[in-house]
C-alpha atoms as a PDB file:
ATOM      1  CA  UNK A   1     -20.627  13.115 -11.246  1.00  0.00           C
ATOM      2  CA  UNK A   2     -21.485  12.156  -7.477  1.00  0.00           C
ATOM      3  CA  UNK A   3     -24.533  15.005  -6.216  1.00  0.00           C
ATOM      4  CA  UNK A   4     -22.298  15.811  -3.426  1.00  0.00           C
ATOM      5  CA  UNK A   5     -18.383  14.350  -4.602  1.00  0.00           C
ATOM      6  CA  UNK A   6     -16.214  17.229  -2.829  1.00  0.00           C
ATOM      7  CA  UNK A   7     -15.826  15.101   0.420  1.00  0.00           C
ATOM      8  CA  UNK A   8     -15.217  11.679  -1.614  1.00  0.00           C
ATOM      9  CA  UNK A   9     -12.975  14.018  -3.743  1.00  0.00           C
ATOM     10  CA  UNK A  10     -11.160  15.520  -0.850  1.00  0.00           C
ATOM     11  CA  UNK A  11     -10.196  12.559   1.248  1.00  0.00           C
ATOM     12  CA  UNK A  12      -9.001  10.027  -1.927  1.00  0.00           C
ATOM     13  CA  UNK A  13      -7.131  13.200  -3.562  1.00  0.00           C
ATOM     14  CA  UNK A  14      -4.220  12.058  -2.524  1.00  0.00           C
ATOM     15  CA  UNK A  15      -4.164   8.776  -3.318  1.00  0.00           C
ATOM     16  CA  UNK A  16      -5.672   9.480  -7.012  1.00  0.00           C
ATOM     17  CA  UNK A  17      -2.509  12.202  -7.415  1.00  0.00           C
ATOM     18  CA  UNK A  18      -0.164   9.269  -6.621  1.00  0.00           C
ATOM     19  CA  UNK A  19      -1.631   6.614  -8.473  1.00  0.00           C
ATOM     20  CA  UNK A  20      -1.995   8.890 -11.625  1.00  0.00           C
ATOM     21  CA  UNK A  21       2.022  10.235 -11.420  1.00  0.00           C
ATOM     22  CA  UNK A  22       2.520   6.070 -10.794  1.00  0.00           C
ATOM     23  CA  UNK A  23       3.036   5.718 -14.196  1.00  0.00           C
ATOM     24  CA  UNK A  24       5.131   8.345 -14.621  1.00  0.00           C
ATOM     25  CA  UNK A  25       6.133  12.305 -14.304  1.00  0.00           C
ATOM     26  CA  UNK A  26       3.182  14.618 -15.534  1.00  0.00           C
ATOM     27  CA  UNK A  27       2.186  18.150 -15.256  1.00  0.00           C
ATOM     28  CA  UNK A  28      -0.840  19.096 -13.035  1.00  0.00           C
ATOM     29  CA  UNK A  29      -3.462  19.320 -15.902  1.00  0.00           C
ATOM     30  CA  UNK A  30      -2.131  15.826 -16.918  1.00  0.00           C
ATOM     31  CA  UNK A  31      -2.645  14.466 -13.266  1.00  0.00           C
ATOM     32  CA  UNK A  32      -6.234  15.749 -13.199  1.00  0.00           C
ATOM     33  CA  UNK A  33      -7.002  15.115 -16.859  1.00  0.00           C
ATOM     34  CA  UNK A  34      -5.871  11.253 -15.911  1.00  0.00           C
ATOM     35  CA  UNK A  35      -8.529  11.542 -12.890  1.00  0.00           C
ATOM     36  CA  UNK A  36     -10.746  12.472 -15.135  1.00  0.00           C
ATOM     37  CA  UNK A  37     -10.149   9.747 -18.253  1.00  0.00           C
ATOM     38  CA  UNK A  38      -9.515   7.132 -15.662  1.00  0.00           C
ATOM     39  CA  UNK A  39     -12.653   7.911 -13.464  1.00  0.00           C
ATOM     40  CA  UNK A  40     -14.727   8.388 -17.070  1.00  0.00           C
ATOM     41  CA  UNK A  41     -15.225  12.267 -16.157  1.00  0.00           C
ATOM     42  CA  UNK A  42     -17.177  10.790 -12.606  1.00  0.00           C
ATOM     43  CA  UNK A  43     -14.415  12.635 -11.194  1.00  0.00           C
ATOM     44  CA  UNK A  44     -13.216  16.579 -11.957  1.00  0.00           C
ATOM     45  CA  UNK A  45     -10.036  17.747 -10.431  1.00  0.00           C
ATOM     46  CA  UNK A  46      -9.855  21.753 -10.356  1.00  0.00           C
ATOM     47  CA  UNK A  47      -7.427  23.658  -9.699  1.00  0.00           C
ATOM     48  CA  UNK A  48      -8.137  24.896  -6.341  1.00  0.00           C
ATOM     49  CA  UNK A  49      -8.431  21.640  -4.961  1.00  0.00           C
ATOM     50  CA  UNK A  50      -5.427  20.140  -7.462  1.00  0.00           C
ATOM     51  CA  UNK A  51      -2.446  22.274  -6.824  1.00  0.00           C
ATOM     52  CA  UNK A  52      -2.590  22.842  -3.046  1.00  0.00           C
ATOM     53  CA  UNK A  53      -3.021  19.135  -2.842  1.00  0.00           C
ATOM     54  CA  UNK A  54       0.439  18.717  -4.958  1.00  0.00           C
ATOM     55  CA  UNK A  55       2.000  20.897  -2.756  1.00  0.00           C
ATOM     56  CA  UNK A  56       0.267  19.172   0.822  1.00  0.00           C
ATOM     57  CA  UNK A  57       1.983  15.731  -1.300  1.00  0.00           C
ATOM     58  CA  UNK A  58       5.264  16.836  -2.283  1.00  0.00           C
ATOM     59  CA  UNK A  59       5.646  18.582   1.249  1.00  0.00           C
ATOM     60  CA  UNK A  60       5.226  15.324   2.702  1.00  0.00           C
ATOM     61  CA  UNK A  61       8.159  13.447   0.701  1.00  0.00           C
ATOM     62  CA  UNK A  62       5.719  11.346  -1.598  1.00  0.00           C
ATOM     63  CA  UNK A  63       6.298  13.327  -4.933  1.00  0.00           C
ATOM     64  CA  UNK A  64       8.999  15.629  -6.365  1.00  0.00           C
ATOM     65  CA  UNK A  65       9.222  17.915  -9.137  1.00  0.00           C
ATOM     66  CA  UNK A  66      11.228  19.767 -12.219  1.00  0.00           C
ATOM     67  CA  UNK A  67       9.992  22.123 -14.627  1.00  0.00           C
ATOM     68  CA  UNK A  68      10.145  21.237 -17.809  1.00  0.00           C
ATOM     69  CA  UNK A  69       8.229  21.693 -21.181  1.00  0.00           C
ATOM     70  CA  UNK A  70       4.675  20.532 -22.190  1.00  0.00           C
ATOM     71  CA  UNK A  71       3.252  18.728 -24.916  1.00  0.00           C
ATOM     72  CA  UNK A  72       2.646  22.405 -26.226  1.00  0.00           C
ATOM     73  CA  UNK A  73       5.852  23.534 -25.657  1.00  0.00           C
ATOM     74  CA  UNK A  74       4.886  25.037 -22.777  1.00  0.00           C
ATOM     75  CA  UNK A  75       7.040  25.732 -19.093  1.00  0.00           C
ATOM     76  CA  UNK A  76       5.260  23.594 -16.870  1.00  0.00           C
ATOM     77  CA  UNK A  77       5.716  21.753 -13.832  1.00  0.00           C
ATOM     78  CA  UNK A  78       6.478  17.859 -13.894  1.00  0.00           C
ATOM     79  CA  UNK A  79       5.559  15.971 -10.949  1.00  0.00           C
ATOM     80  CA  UNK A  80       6.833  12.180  -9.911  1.00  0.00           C
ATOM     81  CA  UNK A  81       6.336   9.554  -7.203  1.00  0.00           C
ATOM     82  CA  UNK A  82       9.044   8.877  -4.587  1.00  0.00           C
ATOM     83  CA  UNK A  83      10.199   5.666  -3.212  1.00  0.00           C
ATOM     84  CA  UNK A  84       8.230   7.321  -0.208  1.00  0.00           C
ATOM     85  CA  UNK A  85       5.235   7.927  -2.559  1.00  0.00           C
ATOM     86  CA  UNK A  86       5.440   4.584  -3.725  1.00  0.00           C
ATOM     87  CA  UNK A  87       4.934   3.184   0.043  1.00  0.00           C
ATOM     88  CA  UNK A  88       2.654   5.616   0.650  1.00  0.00           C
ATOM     89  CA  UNK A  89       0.536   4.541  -2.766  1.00  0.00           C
ATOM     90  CA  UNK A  90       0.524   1.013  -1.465  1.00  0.00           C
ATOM     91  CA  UNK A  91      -0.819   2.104   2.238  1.00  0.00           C
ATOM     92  CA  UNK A  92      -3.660   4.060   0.791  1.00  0.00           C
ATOM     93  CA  UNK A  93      -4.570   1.599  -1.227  1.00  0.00           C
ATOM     94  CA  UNK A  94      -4.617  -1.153   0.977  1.00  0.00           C
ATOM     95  CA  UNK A  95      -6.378   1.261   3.489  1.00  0.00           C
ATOM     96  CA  UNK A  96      -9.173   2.073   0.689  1.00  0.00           C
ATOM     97  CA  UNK A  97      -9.431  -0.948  -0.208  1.00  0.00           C
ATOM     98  CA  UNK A  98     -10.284  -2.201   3.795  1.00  0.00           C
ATOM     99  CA  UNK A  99     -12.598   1.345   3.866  1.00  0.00           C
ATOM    100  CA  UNK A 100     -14.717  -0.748   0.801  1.00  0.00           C
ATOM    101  CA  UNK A 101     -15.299  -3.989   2.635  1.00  0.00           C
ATOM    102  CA  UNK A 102     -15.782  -2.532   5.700  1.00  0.00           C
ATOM    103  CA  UNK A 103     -18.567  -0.188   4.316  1.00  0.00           C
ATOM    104  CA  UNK A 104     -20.020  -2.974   1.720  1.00  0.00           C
ATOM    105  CA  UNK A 105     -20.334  -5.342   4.970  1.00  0.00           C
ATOM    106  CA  UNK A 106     -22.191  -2.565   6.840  1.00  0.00           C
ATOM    107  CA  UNK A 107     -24.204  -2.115   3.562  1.00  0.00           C
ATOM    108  CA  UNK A 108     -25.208  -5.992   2.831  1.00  0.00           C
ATOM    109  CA  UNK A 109     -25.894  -6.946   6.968  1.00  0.00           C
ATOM    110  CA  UNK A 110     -28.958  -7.634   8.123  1.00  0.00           C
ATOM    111  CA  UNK A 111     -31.320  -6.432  11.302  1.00  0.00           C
ATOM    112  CA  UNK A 112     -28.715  -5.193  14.010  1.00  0.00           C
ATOM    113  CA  UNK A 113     -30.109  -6.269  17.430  1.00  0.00           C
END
């Protein structure tokens, strides 16, 4: 775990909620347990951070959701991506992914005059 992760955590939320319900629908606890697994527990999703985030996303268009029953048999809520999400997945990636070489560069130049 990052010393200080809630900032990293808080601005790539998003994008780690849409990439983990881009496989398919899953219930909250799945979408942060995939954080976690995917992330090797570098990465811990709780609840106060996780579910106002699915609700920020879904008001937005980019996910949608049923109830339906868990693995346990459980009610539970089953999110999935939009075609909207799916656009939006792609933009945040390809924005992330500019973030990286933008900050590598910064971190590999030389003496600024």
């Amino acid at each position: 775990m990052f010393e200080d992760d809630r900032g990293l955590l808080q601005g790539t939320l998003p994008m780690l909620i849409l990439r983990a319900l881009s496989g398919g629908a899953r219930h909250g606890y799945g979408v942060a347990r995939w954080i976690e697994a995917a992330t090797d527990d570098a990465l811990r999703v709780e609840e106060g951070s996780l579910y106002p985030a699915l609700h920020r996303i879904a008001a937005k268009g980019w996910i949608e959701s049923e109830w339906g029953l868990s693995e346990n048999n459980r009610r539970a809520k089953f999110y999935s991506l939009t075609k909207k999400g799916r656009k939006e997945l792609a933009r945040q990636r390809a924005s992330w992914a500019r973030l990286v070489d933008i900050v590598d560069q910064a971190l590999d130049a030389g003496e600024v005059a």
